[in-house]
Every structure is written in structure tokens, then in C-alpha cells.
C-alpha atoms as a PDB file:
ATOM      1  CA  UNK A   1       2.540 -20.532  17.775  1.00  0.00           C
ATOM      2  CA  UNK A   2       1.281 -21.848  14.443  1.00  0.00           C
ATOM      3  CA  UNK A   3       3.108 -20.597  11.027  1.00  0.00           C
ATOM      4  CA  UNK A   4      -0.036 -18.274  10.451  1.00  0.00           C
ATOM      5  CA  UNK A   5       0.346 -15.819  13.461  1.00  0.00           C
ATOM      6  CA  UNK A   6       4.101 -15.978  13.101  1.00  0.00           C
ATOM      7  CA  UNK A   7       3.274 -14.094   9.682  1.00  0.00           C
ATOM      8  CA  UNK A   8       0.769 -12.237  11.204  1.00  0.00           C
ATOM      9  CA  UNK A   9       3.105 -11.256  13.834  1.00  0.00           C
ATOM     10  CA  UNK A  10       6.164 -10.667  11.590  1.00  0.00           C
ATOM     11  CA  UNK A  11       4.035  -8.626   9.442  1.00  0.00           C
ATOM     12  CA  UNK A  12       2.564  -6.216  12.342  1.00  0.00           C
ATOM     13  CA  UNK A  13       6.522  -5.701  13.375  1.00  0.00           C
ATOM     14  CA  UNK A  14       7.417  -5.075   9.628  1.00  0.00           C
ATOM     15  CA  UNK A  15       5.204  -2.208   9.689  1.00  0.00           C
ATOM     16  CA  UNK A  16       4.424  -1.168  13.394  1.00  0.00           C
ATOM     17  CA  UNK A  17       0.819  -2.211  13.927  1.00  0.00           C
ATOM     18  CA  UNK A  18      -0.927  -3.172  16.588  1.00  0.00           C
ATOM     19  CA  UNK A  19      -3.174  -5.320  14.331  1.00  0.00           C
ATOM     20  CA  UNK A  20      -2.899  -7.654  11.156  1.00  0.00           C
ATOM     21  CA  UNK A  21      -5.314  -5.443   9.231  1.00  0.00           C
ATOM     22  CA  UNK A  22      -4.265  -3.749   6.041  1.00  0.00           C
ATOM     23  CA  UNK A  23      -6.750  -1.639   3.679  1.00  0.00           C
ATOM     24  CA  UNK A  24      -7.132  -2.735   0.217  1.00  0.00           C
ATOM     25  CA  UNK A  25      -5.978   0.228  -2.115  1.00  0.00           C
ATOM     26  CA  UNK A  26      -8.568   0.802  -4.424  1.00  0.00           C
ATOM     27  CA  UNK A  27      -8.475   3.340  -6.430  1.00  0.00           C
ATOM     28  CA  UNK A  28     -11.498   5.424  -6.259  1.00  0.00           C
ATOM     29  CA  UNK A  29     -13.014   3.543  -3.482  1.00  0.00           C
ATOM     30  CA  UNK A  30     -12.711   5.162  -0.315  1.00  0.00           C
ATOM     31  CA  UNK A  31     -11.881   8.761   1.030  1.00  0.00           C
ATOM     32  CA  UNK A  32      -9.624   9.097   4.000  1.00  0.00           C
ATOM     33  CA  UNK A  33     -11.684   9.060   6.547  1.00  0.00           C
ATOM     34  CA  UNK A  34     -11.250   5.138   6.477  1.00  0.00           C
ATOM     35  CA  UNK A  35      -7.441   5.022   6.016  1.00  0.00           C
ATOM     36  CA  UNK A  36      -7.587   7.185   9.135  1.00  0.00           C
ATOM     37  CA  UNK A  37     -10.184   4.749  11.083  1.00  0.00           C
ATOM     38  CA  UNK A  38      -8.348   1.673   9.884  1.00  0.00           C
ATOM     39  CA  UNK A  39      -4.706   3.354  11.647  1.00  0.00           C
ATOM     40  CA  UNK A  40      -6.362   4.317  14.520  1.00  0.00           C
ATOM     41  CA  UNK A  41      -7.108   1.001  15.003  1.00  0.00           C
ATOM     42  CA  UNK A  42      -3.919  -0.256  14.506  1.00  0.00           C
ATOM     43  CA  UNK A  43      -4.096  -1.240  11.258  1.00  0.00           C
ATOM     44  CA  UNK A  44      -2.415  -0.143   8.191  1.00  0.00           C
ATOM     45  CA  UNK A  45      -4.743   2.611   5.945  1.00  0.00           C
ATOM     46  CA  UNK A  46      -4.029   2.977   2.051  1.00  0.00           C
ATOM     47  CA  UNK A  47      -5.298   4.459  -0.832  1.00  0.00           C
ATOM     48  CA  UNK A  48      -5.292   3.303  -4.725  1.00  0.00           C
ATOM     49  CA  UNK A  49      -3.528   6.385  -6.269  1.00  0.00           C
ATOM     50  CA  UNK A  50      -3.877   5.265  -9.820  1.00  0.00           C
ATOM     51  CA  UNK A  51      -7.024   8.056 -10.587  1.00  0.00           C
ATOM     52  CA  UNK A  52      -5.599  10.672  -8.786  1.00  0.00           C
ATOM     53  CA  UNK A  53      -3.005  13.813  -9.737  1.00  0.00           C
ATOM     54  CA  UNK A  54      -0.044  14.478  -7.728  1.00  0.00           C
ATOM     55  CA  UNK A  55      -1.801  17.422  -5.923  1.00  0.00           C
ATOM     56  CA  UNK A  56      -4.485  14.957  -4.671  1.00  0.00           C
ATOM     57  CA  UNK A  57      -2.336  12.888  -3.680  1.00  0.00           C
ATOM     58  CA  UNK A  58      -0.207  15.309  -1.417  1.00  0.00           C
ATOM     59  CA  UNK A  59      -3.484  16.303  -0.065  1.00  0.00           C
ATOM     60  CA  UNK A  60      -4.706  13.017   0.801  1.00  0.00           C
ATOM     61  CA  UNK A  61      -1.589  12.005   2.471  1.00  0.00           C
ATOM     62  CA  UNK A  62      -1.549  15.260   4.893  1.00  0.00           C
ATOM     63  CA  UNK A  63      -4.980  14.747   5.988  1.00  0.00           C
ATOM     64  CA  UNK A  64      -3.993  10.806   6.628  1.00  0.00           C
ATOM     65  CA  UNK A  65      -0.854  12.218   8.835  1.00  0.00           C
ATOM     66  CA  UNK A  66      -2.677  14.887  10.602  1.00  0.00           C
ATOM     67  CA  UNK A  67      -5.666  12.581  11.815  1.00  0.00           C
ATOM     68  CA  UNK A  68      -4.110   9.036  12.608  1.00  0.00           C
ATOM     69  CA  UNK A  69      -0.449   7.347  13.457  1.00  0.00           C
ATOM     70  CA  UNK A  70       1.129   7.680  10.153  1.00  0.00           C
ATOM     71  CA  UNK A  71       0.095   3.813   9.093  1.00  0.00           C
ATOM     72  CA  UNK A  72      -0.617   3.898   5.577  1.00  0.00           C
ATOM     73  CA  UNK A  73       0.515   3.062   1.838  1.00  0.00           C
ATOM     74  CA  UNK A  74      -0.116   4.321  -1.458  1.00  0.00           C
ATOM     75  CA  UNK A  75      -0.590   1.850  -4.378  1.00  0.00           C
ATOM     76  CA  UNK A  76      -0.089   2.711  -8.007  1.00  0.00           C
ATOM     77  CA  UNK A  77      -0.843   0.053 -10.407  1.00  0.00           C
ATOM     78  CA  UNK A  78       1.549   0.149 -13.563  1.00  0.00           C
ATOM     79  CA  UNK A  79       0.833  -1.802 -16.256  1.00  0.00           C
ATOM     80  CA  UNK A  80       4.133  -3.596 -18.108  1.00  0.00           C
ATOM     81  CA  UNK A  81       3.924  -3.555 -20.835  1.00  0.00           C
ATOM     82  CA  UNK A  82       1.818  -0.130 -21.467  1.00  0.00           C
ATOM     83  CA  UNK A  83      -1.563  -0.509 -22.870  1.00  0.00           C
ATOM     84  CA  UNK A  84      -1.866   0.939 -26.604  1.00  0.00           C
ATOM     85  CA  UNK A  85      -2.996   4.430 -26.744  1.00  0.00           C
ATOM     86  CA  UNK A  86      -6.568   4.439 -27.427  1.00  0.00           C
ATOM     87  CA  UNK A  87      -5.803   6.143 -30.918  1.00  0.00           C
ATOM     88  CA  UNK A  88      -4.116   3.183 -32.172  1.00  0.00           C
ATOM     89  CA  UNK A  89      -6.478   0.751 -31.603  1.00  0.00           C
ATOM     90  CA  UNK A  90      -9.684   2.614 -33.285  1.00  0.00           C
ATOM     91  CA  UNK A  91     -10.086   1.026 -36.793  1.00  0.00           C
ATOM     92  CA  UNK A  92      -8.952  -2.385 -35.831  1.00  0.00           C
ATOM     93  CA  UNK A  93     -12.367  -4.280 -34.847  1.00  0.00           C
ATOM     94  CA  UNK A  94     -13.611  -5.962 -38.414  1.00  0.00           C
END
């Protein structure tokens, strides 16, 4: 077994999935009707979170357990340091 499906492997047992397939979790990008397809598969579904209010979230992550195995993250992308509010930077440009 080469060093690439031993991480492909290991990472399928991490997370129980029948396949090394994981959604990229961008924000805006897809409903979750794909997260769903992508579990059902075997895969692991996700969603980008960062545009979205709690609510939306909640909502999204019901429908996701409801219609598939239960595979899927959420990503939230925090910025460190946080970007200057918009207020504070008006004014600067010469």
C-alpha cells in the first residue's frame, strides 16, 4: 500500500466514510442538496458558514441530518487579526 492510500485510508476511518471525498466549504456556493449527495455517497458534505446567521445555519444542518448519514462539516473562516471596520479606513486613499 503506497503512503497516499494509507492517508486516504486513515482519513476515511478518521471520519467514517466510505470514500476519500470531502466537499469544499464555500461559502455561498452550494445549497444542501449537494452536501446531502456528496454523504450519500460516502463522502463527507460541508458548507462555508461564513455568510450565513445562526438560524440558517441550524436550518441547513437539519435538512443535511434528515436526508443523508450525518457526514458533514461546517467551516467558518476567521480572520486573525480582524480586518479594520470599514469606517476607519474611508479617508485614507490620497
Amino acid at each position: 500500500m503506497n503512503a497516499m492510500t494509507k492517508r486516504a485510508d486513515a482519513f476515511c476511518a478518521r471520519f467514517g466514510l466510505r470514500v476519500p471525498i470531502l466537499l469544499a466549504p464555500m461559502a455561498g456556493a452550494s445549497g444542501p442538496s449537494l452536501s446531502i449527495a456528496v454523504a450519500n455517497a460516502g463522502g463527507l458534505g460541508s458548507c462555508g458558514v461564513l455568510l450565513m446567521q445562526p438560524d440558517e445555519i441550524i436550518a441547513w444542518a437539519n435538512e443535511v441530518r434528515s436526508k443523508s448519514n450525518d457526514a458533514f462539516q461546517l467551516n467558518n473562516w476567521i480572520s486573525d487579526p480582524s480586518p479594520a471596520p470599514r469606517s476607519s479606513t474611508r479617508g485614507s486613499r490620497a
